[in-house]
Structure formats: C-alpha cells, structure tokens
N, C-alpha and C. Protein backbone atom coordinates (compact mmCIF):
# COMPACT_ATOMS: atom_id res chain seq x y z
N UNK A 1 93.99 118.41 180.46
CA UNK A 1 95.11 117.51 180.68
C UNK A 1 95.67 117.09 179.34
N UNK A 2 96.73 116.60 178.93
CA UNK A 2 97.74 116.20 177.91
C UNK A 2 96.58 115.05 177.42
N UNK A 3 96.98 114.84 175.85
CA UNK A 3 96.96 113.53 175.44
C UNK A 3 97.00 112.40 175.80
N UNK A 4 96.60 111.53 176.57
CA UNK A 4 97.20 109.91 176.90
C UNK A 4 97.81 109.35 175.82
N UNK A 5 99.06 109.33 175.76
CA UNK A 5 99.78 108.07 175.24
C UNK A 5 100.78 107.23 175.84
N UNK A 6 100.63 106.09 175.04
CA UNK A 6 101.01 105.14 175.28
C UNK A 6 102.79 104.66 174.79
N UNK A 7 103.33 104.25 175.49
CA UNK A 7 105.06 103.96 175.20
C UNK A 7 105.10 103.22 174.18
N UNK A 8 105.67 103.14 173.09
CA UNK A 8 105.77 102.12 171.62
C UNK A 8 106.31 101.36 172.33
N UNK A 9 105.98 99.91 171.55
CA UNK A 9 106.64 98.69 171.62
C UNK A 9 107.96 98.73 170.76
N UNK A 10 109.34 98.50 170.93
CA UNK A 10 110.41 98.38 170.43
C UNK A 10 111.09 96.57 170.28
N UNK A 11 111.37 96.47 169.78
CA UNK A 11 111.99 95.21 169.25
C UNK A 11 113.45 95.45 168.80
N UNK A 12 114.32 94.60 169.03
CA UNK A 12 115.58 94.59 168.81
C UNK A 12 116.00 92.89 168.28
N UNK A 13 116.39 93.02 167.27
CA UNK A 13 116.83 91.98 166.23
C UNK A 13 118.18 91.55 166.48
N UNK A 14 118.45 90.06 166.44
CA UNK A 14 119.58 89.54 166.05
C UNK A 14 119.88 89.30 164.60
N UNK A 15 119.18 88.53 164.02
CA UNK A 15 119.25 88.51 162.59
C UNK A 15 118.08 89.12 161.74
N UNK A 16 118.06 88.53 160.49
CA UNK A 16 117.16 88.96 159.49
C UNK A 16 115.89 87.45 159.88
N UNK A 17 116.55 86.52 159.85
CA UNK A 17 115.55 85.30 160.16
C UNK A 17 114.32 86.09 161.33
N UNK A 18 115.12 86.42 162.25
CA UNK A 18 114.11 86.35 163.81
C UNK A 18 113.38 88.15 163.21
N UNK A 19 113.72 89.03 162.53
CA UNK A 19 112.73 90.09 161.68
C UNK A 19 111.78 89.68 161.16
N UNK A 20 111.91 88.34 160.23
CA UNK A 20 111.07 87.90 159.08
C UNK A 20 109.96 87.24 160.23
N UNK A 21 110.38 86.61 160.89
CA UNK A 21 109.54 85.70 162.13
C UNK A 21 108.55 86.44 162.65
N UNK A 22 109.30 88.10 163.32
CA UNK A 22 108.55 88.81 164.28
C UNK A 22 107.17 89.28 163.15
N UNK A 23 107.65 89.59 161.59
CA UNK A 23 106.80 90.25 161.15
C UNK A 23 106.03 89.63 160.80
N UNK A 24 106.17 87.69 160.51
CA UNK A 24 104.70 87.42 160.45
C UNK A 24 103.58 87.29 161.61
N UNK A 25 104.17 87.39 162.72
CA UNK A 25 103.42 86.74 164.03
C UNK A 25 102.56 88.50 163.77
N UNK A 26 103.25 89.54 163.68
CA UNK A 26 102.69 90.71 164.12
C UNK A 26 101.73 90.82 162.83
N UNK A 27 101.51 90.66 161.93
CA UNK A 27 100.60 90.87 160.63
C UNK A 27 99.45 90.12 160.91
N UNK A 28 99.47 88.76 162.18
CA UNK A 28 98.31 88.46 162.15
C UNK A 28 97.21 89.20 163.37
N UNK A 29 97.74 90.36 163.88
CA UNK A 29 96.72 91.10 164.57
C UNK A 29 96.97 92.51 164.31
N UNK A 30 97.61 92.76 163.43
CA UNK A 30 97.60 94.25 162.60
C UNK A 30 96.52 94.72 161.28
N UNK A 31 95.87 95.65 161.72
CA UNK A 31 94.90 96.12 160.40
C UNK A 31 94.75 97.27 160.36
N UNK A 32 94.28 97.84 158.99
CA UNK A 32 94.37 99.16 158.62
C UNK A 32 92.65 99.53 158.58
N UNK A 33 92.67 100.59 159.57
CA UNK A 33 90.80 101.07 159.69
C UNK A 33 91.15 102.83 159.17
N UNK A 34 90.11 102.34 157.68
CA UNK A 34 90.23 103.86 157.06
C UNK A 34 89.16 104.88 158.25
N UNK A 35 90.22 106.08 158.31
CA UNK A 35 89.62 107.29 159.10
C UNK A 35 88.14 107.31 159.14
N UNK A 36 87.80 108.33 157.41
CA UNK A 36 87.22 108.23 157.30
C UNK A 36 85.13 107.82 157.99
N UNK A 37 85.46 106.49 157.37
CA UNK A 37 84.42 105.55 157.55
C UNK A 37 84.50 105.03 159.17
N UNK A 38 85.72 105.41 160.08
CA UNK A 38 85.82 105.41 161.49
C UNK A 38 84.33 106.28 161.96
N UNK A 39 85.10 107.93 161.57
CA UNK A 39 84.60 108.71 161.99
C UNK A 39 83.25 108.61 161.21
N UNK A 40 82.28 107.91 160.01
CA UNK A 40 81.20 107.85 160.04
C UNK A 40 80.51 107.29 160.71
N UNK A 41 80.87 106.38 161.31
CA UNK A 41 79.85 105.22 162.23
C UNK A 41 80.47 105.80 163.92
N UNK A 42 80.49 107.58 163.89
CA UNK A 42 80.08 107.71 165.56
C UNK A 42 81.42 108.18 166.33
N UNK A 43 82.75 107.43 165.57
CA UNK A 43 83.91 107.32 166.53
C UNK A 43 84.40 108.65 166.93
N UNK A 44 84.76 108.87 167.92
CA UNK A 44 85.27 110.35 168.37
C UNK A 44 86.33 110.45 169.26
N UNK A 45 87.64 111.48 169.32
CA UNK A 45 88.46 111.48 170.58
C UNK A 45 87.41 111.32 171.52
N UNK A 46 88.10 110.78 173.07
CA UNK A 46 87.49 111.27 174.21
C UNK A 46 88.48 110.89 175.28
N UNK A 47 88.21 112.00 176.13
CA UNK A 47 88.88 111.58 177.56
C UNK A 47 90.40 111.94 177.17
N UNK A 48 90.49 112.70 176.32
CA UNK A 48 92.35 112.89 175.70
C UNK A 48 92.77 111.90 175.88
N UNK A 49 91.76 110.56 175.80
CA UNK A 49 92.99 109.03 175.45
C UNK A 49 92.44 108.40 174.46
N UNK A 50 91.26 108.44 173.94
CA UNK A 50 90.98 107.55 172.62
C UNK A 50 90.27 107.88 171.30
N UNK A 51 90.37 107.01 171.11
CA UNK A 51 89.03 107.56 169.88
C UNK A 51 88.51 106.28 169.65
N UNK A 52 86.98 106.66 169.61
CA UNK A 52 86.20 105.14 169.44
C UNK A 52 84.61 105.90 169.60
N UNK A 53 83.88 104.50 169.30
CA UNK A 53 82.62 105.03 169.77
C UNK A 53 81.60 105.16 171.27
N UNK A 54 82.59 105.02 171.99
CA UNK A 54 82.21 105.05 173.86
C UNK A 54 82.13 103.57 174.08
N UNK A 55 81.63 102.49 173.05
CA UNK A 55 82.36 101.08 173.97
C UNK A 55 83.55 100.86 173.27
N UNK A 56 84.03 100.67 172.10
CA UNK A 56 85.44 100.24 171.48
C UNK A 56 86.12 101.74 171.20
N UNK A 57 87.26 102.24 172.12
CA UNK A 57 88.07 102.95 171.99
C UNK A 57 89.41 102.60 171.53
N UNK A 58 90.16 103.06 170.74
CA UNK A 58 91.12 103.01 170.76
C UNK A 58 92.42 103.47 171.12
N UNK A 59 93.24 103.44 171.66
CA UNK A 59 94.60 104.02 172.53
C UNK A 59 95.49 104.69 171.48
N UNK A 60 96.57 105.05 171.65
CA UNK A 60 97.57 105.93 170.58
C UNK A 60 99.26 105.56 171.58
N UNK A 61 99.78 105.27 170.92
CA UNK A 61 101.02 105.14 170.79
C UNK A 61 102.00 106.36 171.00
N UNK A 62 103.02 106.87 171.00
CA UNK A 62 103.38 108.16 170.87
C UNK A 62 103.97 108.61 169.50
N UNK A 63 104.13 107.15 168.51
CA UNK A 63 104.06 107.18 167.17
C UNK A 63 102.41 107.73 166.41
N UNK A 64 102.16 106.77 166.94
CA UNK A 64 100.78 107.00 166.23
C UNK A 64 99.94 108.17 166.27
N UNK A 65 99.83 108.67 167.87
CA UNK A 65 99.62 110.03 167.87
C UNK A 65 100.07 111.30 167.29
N UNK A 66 101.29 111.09 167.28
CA UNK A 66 102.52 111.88 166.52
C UNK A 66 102.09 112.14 165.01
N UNK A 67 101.85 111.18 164.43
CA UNK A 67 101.55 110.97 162.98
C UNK A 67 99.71 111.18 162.54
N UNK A 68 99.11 110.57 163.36
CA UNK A 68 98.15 111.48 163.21
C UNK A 68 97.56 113.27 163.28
N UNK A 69 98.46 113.62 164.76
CA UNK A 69 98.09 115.01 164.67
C UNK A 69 99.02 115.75 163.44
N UNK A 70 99.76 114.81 162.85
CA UNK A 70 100.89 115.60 161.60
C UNK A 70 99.69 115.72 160.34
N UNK A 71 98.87 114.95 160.04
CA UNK A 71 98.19 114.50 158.88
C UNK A 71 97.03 115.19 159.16
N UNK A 72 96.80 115.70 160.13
CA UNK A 72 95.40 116.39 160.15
C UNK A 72 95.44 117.61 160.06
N UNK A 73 96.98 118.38 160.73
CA UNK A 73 97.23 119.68 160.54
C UNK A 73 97.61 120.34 161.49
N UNK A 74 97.72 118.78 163.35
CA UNK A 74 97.68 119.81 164.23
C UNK A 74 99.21 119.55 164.79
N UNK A 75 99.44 120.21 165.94
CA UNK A 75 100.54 120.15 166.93
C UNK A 75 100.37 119.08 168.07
N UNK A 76 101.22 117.79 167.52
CA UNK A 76 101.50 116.52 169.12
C UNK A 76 102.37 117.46 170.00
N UNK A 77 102.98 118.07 170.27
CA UNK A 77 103.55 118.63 171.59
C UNK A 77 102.74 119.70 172.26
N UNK A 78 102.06 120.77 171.25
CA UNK A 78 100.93 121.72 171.87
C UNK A 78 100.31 120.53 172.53
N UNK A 79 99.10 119.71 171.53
CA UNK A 79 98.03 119.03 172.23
C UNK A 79 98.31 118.22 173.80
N UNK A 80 100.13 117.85 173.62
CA UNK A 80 100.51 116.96 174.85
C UNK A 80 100.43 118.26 176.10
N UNK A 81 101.00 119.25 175.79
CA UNK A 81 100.90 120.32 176.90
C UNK A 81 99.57 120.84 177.46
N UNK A 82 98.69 120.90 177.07
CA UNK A 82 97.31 121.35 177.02
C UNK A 82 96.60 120.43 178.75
N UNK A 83 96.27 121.97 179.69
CA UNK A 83 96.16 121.65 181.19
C UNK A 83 95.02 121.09 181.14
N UNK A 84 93.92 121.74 180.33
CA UNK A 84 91.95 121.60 180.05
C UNK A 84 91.98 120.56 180.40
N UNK A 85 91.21 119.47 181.01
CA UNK A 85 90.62 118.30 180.50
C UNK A 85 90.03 117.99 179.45
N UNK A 86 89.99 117.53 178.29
CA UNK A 86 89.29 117.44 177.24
C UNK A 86 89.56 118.44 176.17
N UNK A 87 90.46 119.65 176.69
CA UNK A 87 90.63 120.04 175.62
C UNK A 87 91.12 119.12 174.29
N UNK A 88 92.16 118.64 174.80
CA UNK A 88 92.78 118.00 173.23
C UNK A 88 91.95 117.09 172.56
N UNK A 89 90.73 116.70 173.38
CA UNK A 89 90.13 115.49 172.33
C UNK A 89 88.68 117.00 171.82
N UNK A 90 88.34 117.69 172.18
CA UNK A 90 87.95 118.73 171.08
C UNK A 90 88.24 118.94 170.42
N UNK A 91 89.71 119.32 170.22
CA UNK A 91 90.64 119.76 169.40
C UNK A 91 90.43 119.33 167.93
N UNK A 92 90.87 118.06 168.36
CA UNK A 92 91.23 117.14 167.71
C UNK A 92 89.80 116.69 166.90
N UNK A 93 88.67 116.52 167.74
CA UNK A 93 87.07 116.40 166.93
C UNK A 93 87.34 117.62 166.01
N UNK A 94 86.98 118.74 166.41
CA UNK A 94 86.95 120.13 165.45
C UNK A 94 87.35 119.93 164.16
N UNK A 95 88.89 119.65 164.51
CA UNK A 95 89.60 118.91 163.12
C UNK A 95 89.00 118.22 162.27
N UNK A 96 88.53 116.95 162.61
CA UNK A 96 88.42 115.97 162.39
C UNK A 96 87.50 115.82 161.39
N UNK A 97 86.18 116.68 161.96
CA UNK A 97 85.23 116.82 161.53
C UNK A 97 84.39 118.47 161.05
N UNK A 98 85.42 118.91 161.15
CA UNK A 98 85.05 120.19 160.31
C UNK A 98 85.65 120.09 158.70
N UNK A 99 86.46 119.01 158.88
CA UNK A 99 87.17 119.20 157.12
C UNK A 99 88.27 120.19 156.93
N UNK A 100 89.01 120.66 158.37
CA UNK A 100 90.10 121.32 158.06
C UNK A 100 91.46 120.21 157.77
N UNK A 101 91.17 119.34 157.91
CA UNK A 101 92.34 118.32 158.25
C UNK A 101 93.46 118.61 156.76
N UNK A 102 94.60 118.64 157.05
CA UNK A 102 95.49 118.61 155.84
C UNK A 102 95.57 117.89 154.92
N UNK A 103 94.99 116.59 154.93
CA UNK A 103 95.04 115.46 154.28
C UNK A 103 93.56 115.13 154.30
N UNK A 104 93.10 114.86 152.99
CA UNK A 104 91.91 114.39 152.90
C UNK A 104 91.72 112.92 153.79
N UNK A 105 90.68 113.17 154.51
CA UNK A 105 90.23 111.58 155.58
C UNK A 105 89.84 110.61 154.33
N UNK A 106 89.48 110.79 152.92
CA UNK A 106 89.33 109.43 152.19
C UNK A 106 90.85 109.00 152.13
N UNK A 107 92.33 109.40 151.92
CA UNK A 107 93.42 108.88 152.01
C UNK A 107 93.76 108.58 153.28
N UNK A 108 93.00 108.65 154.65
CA UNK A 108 93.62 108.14 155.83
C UNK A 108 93.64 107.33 156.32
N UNK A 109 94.42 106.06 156.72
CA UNK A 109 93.97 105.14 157.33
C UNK A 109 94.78 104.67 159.00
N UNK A 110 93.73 104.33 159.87
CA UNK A 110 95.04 104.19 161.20
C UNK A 110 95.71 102.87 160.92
N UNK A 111 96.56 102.23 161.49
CA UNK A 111 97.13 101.31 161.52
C UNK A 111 96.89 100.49 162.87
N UNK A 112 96.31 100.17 163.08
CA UNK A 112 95.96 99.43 164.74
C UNK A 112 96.25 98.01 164.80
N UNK A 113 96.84 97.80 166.08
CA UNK A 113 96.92 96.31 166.80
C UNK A 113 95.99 95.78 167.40
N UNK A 114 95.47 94.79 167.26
CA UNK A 114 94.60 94.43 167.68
C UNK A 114 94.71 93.62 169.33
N UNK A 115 95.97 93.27 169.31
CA UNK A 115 96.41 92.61 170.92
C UNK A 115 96.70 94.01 171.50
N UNK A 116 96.69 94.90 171.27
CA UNK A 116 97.29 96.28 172.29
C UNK A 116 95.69 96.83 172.15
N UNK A 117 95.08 96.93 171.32
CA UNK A 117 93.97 98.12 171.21
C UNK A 117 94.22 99.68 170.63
N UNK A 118 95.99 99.46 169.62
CA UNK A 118 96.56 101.17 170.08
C UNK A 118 96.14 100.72 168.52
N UNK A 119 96.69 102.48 168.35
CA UNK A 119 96.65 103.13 167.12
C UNK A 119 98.71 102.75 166.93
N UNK A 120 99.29 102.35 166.01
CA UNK A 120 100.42 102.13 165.88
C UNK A 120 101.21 103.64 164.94
C-alpha cells in the first residue's frame, strides 16, 4: 500500500503582525530531531505511516515526506504508488540504514510538531 500521509497545515495571513504572532505560538511546539541519532535508539518506518520506535511514531506530512525521500535518494511518488503493504517502509529502512542515503544522516535533521506528531 502507498505511504500514509498526512494533508499540510496551510495558513493564510492578513498582515505581517498576525505572521510574526503565528510564528511564535508555532516555535513553541516545533523541534528539530537529528536523523541520525533517531535511527540509533531503534526508530524505523513502519506500517508505510511512521517512523518511530513501535510506541512513539511519527506521521509525515506530504511536505515532509516529500523532502525526506528527496535527501535520502528515493522517489515520493514511486513510494506513494507502491500496492505491497510495507513495501515502502522497507524501502525506505534499506535506505536508511544501509548508508546509501544521498545526504549524509549526520547533516539530517526532521523538523517535527509536537501538537500534530508529524514530520513537517
């Protein structure tokens, strides 16, 4: 089956004031979890919807997914097409953790919300 993702959150601005507003409220449950040190302590795709360690998973966005499978080396529209169950979160382990990834995992970091649970 496809990837699970999730619809981005969009925001639409009147001014620059109510931007400056949205972006502090959102900085206080936004953080950056290097790849990496994710994937040392266990975390893995699963279920073609997350990655985590089987109790804290995390969700993907259709940004976030997008931008991850770009940085690792793979295809977001192959992986979304893909009938398998589980294929894409193999896939995506193989990657992950074989060291083919395009981008070294010490420069990676996700960007996650902490009120959504997604990968942003």
């Amino acid at each position: 089956m496809a990837f699970i993702v999730q619809d981005a959150h969009q925001e639409r601005f009147e001014n620059l004031d109510a931007v400056i507003d949205f972006a502090g409220e959102e900085q206080k449950h936004i953080y950056r979890l290097p790849l990496r040190s994710f994937l040392e302590r266990g975390a893995r795709f699963q279920d073609d919807a997350t990655l985590g360690d089987g109790a804290h998973g995390l969700g993907f966005n259709e940004y976030g997914f997008d931008a991850l499978c770009r940085l690792v080396g793979t295809n977001p529209y192959f992986l979304q097409r893909l009938s398998e169950p589980g294929l894409a979160s193999a896939i995506l382990n193989d990657v992950l953790l074989s060291g083919n990834a395009i981008k070294p995992l010490d420069t990676l970091e996700l960007i996650c919300d902490e009120a959504s649970n997604q990968v942003a």
